[in-house]
PDB file of N, CA and C in Angstrom:
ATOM      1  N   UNK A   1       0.840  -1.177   0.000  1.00  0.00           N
ATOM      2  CA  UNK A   1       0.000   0.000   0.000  1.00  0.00           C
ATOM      3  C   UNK A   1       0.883   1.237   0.000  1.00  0.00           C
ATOM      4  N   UNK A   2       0.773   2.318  -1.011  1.00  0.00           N
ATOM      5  CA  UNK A   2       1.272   3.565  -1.009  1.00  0.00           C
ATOM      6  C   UNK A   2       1.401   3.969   0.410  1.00  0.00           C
ATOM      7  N   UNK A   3       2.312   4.883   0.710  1.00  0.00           N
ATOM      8  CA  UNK A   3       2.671   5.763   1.776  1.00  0.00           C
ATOM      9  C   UNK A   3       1.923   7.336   1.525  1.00  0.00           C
ATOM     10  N   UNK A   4       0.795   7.659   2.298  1.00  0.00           N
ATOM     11  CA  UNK A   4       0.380   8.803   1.876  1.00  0.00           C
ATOM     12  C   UNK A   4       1.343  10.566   2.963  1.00  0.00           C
ATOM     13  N   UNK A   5       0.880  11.453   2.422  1.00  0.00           N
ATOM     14  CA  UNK A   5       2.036  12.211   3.040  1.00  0.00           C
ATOM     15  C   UNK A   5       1.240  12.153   4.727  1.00  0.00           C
ATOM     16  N   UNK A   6       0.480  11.945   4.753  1.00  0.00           N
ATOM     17  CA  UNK A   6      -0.132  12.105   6.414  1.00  0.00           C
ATOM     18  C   UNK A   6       0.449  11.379   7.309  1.00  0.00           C
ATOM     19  N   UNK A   7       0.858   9.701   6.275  1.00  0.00           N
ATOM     20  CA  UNK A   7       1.972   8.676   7.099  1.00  0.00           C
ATOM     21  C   UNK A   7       3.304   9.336   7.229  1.00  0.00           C
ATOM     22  N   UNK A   8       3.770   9.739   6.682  1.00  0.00           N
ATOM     23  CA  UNK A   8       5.511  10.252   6.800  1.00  0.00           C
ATOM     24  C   UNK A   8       5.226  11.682   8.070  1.00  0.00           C
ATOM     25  N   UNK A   9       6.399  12.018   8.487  1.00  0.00           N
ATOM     26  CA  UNK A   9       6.512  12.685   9.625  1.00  0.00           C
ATOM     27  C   UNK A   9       6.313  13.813   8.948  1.00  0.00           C
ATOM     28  N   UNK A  10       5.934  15.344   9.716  1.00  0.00           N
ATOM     29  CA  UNK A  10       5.678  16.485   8.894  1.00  0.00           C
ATOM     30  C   UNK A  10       7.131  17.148   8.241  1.00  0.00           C
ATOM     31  N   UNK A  11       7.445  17.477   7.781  1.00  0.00           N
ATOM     32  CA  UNK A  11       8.239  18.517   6.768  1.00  0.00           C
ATOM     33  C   UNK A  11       8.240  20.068   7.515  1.00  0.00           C
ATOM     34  N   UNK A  12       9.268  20.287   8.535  1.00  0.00           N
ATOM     35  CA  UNK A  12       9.421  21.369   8.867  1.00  0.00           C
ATOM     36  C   UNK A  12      10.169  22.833   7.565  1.00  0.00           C
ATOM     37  N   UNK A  13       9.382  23.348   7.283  1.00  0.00           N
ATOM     38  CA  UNK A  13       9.900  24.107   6.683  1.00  0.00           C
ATOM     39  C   UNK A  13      11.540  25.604   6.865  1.00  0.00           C
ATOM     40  N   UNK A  14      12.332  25.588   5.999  1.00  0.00           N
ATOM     41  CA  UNK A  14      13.567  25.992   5.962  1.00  0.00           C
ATOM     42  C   UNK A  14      13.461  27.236   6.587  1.00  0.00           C
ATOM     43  N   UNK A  15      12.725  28.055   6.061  1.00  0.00           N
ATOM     44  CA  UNK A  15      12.263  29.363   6.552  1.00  0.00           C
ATOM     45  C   UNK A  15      10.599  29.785   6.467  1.00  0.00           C
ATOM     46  N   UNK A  16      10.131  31.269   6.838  1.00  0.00           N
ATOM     47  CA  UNK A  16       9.250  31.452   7.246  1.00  0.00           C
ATOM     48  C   UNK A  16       8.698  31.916   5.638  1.00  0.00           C
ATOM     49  N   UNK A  17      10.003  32.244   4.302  1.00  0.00           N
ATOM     50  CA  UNK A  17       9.619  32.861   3.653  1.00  0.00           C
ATOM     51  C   UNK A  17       9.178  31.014   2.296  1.00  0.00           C
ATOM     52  N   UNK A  18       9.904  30.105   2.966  1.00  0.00           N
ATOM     53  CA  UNK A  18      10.134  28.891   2.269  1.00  0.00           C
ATOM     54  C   UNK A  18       8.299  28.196   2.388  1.00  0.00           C
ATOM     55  N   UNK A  19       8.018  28.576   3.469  1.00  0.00           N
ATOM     56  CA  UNK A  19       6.557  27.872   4.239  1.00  0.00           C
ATOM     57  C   UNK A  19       5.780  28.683   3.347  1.00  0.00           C
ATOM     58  N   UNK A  20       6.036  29.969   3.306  1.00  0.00           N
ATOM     59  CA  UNK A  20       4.705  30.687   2.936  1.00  0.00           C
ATOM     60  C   UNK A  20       4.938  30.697   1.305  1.00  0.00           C
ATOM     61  N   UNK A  21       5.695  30.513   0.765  1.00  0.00           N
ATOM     62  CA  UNK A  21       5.681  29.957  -0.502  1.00  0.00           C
ATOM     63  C   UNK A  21       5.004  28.600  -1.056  1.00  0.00           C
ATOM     64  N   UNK A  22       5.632  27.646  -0.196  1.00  0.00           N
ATOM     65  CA  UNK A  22       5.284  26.416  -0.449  1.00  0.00           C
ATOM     66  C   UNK A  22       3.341  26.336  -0.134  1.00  0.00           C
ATOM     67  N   UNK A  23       2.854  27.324   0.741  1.00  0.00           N
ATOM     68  CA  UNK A  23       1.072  27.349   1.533  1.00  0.00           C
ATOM     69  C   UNK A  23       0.401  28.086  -0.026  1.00  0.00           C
ATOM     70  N   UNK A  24       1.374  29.177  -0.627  1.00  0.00           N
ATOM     71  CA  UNK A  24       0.766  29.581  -1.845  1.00  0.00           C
ATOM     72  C   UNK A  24       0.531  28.452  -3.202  1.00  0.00           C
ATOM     73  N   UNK A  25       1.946  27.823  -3.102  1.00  0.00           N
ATOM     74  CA  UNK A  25       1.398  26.867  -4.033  1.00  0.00           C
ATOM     75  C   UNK A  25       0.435  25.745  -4.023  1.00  0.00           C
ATOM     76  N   UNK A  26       0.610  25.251  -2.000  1.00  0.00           N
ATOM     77  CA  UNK A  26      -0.393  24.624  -1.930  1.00  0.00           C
ATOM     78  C   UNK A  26      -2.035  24.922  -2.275  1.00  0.00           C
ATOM     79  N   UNK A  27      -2.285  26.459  -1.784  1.00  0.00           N
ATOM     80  CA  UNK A  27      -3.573  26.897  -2.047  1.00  0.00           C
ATOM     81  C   UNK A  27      -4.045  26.934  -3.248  1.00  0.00           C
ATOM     82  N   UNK A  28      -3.344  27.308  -4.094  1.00  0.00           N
ATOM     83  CA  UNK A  28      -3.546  27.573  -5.938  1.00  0.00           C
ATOM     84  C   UNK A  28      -3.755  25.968  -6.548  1.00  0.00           C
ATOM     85  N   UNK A  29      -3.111  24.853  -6.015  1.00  0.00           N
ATOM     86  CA  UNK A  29      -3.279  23.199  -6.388  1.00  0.00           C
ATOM     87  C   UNK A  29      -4.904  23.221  -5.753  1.00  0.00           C
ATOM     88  N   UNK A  30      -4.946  23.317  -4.580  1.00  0.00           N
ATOM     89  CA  UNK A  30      -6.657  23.252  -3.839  1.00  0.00           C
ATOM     90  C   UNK A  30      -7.492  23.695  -4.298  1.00  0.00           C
ATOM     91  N   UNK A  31      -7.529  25.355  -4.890  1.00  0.00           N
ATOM     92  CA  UNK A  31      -8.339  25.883  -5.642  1.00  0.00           C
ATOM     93  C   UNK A  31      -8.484  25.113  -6.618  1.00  0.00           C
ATOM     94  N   UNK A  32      -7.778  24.825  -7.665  1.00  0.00           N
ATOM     95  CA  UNK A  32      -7.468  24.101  -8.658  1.00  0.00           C
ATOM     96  C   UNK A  32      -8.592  22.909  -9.000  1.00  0.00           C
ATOM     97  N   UNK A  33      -8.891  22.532  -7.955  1.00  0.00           N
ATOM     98  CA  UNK A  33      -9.752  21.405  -7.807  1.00  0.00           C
ATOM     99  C   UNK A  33      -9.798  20.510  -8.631  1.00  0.00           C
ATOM    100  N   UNK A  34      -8.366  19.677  -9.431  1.00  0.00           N
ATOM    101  CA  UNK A  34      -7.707  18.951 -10.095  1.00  0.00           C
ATOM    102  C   UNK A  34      -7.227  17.365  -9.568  1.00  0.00           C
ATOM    103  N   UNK A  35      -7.401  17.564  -7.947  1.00  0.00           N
ATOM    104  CA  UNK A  35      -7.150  16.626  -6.889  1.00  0.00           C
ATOM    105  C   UNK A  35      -7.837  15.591  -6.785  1.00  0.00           C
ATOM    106  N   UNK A  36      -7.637  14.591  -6.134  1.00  0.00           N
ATOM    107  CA  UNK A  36      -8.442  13.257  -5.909  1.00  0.00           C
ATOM    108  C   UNK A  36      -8.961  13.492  -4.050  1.00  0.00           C
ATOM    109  N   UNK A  37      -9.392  13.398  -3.905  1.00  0.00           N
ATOM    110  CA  UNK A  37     -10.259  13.556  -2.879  1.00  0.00           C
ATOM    111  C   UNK A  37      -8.994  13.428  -1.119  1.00  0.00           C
ATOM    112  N   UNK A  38      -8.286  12.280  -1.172  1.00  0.00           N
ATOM    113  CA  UNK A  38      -7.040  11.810  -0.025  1.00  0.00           C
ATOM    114  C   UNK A  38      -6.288  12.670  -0.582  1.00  0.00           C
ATOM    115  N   UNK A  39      -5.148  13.679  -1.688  1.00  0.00           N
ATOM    116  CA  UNK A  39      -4.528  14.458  -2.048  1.00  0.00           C
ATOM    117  C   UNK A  39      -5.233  15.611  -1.595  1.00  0.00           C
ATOM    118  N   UNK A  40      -6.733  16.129  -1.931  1.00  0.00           N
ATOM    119  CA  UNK A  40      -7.297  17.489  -1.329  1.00  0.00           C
ATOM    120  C   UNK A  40      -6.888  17.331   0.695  1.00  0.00           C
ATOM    121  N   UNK A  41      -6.862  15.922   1.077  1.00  0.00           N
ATOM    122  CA  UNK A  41      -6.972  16.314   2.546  1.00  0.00           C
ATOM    123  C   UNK A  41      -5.434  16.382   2.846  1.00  0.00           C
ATOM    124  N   UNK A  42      -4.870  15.508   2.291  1.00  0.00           N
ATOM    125  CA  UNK A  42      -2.991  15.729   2.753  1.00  0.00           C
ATOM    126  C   UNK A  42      -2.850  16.981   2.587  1.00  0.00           C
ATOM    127  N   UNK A  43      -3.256  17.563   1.357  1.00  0.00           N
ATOM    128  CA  UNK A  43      -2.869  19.163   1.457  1.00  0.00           C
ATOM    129  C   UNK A  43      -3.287  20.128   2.493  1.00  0.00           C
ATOM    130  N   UNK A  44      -5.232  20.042   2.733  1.00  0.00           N
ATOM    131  CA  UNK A  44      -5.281  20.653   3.782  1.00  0.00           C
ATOM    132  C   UNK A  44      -4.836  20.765   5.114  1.00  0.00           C
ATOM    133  N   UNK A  45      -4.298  19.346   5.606  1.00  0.00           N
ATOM    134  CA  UNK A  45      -3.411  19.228   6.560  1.00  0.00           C
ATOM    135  C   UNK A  45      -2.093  20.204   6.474  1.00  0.00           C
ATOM    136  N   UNK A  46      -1.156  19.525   5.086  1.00  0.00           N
ATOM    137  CA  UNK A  46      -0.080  20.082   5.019  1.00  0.00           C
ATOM    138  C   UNK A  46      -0.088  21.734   5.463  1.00  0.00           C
ATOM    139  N   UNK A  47      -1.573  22.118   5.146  1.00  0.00           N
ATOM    140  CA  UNK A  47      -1.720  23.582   4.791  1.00  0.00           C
ATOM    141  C   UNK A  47      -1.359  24.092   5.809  1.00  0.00           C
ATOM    142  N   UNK A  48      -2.319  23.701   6.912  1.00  0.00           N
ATOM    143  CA  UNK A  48      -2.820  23.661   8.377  1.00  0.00           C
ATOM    144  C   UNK A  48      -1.313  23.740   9.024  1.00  0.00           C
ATOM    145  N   UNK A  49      -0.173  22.752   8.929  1.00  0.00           N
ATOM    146  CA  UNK A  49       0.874  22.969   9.636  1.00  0.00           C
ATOM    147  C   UNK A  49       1.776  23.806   9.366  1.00  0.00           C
ATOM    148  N   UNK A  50       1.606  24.743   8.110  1.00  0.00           N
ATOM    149  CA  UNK A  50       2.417  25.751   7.368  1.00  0.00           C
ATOM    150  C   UNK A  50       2.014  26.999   8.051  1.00  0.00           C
ATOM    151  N   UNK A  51       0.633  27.213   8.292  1.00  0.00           N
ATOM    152  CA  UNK A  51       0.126  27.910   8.641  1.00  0.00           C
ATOM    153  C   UNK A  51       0.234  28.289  10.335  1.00  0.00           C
ATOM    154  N   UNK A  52       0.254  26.936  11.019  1.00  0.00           N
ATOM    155  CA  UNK A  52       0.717  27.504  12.389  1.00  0.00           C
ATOM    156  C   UNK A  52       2.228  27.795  12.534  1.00  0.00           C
ATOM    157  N   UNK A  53       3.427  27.168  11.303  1.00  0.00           N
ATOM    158  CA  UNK A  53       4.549  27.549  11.851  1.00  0.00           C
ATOM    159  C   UNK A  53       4.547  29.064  11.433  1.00  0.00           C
ATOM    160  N   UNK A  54       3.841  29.810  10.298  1.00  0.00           N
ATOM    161  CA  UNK A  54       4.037  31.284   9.902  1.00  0.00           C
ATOM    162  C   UNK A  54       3.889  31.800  10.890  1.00  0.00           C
ATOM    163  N   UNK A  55       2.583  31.439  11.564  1.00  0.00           N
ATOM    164  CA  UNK A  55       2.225  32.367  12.877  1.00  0.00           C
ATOM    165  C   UNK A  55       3.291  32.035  14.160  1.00  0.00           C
ATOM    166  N   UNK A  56       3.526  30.963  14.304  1.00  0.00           N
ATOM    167  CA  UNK A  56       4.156  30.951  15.250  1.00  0.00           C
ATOM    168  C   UNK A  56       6.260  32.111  14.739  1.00  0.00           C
ATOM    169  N   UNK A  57       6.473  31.964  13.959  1.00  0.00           N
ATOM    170  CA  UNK A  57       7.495  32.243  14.008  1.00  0.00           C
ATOM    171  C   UNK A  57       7.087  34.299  13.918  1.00  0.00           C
ATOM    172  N   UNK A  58       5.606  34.469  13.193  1.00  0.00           N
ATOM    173  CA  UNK A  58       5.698  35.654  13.436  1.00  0.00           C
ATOM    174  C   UNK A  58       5.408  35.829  15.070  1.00  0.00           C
ATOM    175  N   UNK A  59       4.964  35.611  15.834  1.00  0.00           N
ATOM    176  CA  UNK A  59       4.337  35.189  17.034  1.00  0.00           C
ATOM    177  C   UNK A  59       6.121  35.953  17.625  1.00  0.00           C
ATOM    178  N   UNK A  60       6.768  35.053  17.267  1.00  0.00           N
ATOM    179  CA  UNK A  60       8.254  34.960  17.562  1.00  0.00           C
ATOM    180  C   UNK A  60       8.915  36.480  17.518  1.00  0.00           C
ATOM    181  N   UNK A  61       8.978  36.779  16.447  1.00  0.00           N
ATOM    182  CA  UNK A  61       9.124  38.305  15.604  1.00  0.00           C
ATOM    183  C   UNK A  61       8.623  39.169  16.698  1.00  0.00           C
ATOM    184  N   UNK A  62       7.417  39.035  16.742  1.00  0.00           N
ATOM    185  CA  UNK A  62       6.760  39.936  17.680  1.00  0.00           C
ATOM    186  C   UNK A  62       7.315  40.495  19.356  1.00  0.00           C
ATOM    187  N   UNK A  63       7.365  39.238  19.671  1.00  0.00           N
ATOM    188  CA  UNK A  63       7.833  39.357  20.980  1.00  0.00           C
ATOM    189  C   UNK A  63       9.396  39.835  21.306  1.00  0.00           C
ATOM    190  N   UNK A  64      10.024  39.340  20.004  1.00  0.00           N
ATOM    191  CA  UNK A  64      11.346  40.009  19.629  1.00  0.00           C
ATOM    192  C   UNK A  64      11.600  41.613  19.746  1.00  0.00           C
ATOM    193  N   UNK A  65      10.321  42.059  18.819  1.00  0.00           N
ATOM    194  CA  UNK A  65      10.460  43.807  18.403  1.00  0.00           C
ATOM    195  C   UNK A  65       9.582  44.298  20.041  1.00  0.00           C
ATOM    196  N   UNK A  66       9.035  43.714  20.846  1.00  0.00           N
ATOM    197  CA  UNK A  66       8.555  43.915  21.490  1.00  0.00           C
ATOM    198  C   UNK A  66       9.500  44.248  23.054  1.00  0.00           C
ATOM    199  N   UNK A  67      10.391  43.594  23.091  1.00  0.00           N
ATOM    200  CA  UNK A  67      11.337  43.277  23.659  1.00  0.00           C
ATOM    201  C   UNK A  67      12.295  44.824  23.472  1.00  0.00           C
ATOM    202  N   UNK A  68      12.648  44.837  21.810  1.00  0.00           N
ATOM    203  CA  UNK A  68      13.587  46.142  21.226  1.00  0.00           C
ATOM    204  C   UNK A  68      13.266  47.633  21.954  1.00  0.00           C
ATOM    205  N   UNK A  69      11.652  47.410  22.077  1.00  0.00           N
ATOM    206  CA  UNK A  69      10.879  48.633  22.255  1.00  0.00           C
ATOM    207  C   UNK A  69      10.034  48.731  23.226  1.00  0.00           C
ATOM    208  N   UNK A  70      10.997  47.903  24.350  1.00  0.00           N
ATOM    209  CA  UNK A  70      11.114  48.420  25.844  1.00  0.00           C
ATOM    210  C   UNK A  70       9.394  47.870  26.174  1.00  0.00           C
ATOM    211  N   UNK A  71       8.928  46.619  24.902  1.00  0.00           N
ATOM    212  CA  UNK A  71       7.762  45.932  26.025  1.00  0.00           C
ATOM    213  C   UNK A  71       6.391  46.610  25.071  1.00  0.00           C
ATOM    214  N   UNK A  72       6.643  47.822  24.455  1.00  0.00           N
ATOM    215  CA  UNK A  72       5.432  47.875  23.763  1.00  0.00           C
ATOM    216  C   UNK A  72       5.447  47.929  22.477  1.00  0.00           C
ATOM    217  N   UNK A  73       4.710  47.598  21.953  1.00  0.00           N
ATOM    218  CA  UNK A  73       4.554  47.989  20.178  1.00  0.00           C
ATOM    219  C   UNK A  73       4.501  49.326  19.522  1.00  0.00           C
ATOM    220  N   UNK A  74       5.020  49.300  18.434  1.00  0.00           N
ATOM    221  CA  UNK A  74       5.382  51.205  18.294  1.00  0.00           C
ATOM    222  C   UNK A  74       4.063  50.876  17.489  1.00  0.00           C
ATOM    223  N   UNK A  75       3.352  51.995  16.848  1.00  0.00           N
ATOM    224  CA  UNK A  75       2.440  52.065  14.992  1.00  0.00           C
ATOM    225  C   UNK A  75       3.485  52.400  14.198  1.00  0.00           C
ATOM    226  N   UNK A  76       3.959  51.734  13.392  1.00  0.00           N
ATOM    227  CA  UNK A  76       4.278  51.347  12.114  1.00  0.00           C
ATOM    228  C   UNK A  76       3.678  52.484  11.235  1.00  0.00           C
ATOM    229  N   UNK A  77       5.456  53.522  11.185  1.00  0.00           N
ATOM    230  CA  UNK A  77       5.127  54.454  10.181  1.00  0.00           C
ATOM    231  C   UNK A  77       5.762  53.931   8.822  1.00  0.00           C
ATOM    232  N   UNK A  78       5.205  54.859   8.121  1.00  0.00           N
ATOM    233  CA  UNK A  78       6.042  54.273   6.391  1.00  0.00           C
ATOM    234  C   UNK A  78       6.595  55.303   5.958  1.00  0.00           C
ATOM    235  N   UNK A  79       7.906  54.640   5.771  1.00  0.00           N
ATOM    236  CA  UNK A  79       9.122  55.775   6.032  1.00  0.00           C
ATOM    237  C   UNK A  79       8.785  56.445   4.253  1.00  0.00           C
ATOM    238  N   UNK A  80       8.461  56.011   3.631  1.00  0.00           N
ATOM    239  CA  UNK A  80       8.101  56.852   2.136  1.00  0.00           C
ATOM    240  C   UNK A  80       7.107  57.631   2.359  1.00  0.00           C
TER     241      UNK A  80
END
């Protein structure tokens, strides 16, 4: 019996910019609706764990700049 991707361990992604690439292509295959029904759910899974590492690493970010700026969040001017 095939190995589907839900059996193999998850695929931590390289970076935050590698994940959110790989969630775009996943979404555009889903839309696509080209899939066999067990391929639409591996993906939504796959999706699902791309999606908490973005947040979590922005999550990360956050508490970082939060830290820089003495605990609070500045508003985000745009320097142009």
């Amino acid at each position: 019996m095939p190995q589907s991707a839900s059996d193999s361990p998850s695929r931590e992604p390289a970076s935050y910019e590698s994940a959110l690439a790989e969630l775009d292509r996943l979404v555009q295959a889903l839309e696509s609706a080209q899939m066999p029904l067990d391929a639409l759910l591996d993906g939504y899974r796959r999706g699902a764990e791309l999606l908490a590492y973005c947040r979590s690493r922005l999550d990360a970010v956050e508490q970082q700049v939060k830290v820089l700026d003495g605990g609070q969040l500045q508003p985000w001017n745009d320097p142009t």
